[in-house]
C-alpha atoms as a PDB file:
ATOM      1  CA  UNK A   1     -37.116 215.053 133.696  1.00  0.00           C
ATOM      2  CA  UNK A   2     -36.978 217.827 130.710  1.00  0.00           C
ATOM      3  CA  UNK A   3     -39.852 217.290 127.606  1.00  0.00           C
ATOM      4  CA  UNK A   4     -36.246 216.449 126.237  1.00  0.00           C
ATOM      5  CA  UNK A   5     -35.187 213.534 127.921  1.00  0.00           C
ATOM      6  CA  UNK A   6     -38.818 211.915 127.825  1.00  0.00           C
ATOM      7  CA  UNK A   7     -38.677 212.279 123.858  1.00  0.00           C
ATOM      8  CA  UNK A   8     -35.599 210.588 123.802  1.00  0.00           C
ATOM      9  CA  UNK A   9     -36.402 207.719 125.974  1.00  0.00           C
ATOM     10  CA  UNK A  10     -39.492 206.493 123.205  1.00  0.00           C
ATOM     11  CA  UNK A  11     -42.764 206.056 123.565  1.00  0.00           C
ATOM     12  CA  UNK A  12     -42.357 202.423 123.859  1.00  0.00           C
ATOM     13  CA  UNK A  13     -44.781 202.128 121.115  1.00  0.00           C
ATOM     14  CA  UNK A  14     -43.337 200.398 118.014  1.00  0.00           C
ATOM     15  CA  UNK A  15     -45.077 200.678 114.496  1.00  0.00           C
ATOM     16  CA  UNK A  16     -45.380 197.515 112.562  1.00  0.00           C
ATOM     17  CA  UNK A  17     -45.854 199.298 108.973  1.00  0.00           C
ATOM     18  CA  UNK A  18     -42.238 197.837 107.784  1.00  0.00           C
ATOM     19  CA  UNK A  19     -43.776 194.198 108.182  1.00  0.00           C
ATOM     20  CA  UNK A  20     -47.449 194.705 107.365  1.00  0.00           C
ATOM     21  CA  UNK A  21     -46.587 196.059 103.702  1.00  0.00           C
ATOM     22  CA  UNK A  22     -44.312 193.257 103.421  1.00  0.00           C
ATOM     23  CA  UNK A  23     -47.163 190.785 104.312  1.00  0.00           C
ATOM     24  CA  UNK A  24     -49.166 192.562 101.534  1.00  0.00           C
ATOM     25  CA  UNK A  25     -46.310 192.816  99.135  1.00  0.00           C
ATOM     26  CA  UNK A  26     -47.114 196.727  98.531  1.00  0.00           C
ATOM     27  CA  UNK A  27     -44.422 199.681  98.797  1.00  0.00           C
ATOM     28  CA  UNK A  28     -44.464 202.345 100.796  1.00  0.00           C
ATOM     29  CA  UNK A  29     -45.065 204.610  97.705  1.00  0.00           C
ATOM     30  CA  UNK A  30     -48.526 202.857  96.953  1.00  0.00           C
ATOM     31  CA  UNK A  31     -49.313 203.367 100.868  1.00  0.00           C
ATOM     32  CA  UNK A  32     -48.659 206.672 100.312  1.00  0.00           C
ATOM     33  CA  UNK A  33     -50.613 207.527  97.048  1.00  0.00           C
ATOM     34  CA  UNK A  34     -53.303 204.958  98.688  1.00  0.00           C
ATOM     35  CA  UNK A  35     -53.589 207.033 101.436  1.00  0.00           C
ATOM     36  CA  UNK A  36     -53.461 210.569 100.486  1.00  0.00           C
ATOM     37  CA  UNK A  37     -50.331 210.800 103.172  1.00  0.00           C
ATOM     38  CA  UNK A  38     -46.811 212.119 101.991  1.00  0.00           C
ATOM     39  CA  UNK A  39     -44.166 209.394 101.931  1.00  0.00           C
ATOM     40  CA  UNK A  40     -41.869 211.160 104.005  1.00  0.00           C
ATOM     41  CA  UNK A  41     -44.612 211.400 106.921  1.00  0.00           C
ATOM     42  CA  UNK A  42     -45.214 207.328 106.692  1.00  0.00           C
ATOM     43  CA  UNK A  43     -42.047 207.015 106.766  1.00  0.00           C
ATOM     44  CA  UNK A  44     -41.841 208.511 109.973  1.00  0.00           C
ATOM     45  CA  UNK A  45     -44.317 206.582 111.424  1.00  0.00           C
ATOM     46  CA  UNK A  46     -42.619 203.700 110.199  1.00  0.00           C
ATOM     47  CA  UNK A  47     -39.267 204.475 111.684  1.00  0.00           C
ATOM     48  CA  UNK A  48     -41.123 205.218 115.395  1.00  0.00           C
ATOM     49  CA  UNK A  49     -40.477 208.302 114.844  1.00  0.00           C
ATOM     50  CA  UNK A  50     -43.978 210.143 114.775  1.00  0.00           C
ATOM     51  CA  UNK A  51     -44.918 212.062 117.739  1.00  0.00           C
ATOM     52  CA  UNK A  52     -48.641 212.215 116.720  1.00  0.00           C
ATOM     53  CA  UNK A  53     -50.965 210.486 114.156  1.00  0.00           C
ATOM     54  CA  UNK A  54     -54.553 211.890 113.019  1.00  0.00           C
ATOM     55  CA  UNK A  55     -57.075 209.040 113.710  1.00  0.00           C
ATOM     56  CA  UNK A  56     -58.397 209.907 110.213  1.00  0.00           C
ATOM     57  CA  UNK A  57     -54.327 208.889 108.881  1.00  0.00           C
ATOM     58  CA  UNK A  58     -54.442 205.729 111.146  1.00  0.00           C
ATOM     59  CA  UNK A  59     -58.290 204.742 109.956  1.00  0.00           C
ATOM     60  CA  UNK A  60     -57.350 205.188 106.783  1.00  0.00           C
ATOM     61  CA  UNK A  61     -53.584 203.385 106.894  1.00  0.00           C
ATOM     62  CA  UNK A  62     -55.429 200.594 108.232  1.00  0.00           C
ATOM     63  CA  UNK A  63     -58.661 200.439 106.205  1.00  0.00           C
ATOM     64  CA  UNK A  64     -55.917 200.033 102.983  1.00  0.00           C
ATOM     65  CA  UNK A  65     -53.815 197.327 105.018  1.00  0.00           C
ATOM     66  CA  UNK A  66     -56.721 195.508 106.275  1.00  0.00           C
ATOM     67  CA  UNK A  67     -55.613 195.281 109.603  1.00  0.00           C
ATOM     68  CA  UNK A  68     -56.754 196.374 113.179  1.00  0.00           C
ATOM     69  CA  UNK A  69     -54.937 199.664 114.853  1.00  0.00           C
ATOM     70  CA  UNK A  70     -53.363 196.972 117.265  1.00  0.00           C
ATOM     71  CA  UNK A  71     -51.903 195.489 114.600  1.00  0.00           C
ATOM     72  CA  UNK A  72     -50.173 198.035 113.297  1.00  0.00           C
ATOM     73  CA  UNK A  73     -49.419 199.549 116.634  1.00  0.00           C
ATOM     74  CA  UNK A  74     -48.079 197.531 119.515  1.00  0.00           C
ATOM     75  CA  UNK A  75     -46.589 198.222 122.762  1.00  0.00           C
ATOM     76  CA  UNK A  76     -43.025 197.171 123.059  1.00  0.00           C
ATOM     77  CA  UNK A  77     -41.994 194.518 125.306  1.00  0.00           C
ATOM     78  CA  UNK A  78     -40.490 195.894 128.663  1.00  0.00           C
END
């Protein structure tokens, strides 16, 4: 299997961001000014599209939602 094919297949990891701002009724735009992190980059994240996240970005994503990285981050069900 190419580098290729794995990317395409997912990670199998599914970012919750879409329902935790909901929960909090705040916009991805206040994240993002919140945060310090470009919209375009947490959105992204939010589409499971991110390939990488700084732990600083994900400390700080979650220190503003309130929530635990496992919270925000959860394995999809196989």
């Amino acid at each position: 299997m190419s580098p290729a094919d794995s990317e395409s297949e997912g990670t199998g990891i599914h970012c919750r961001l879409d329902e935790l701002l909901e929960a909090r009724a705040m916009t991805l735009t206040e994240l993002s000014a919140r945060v310090g992190v470009s919209v375009v980059n947490l959105s992204v994240l939010k589409n499971d599209r991110a390939r990488a996240i700084r732990y600083s970005t994900l400390a700080a994503i979650c220190e503003v939602l309130d929530c635990e990285v496992g919270e925000l981050l959860v394995r999809d069900a196989q």
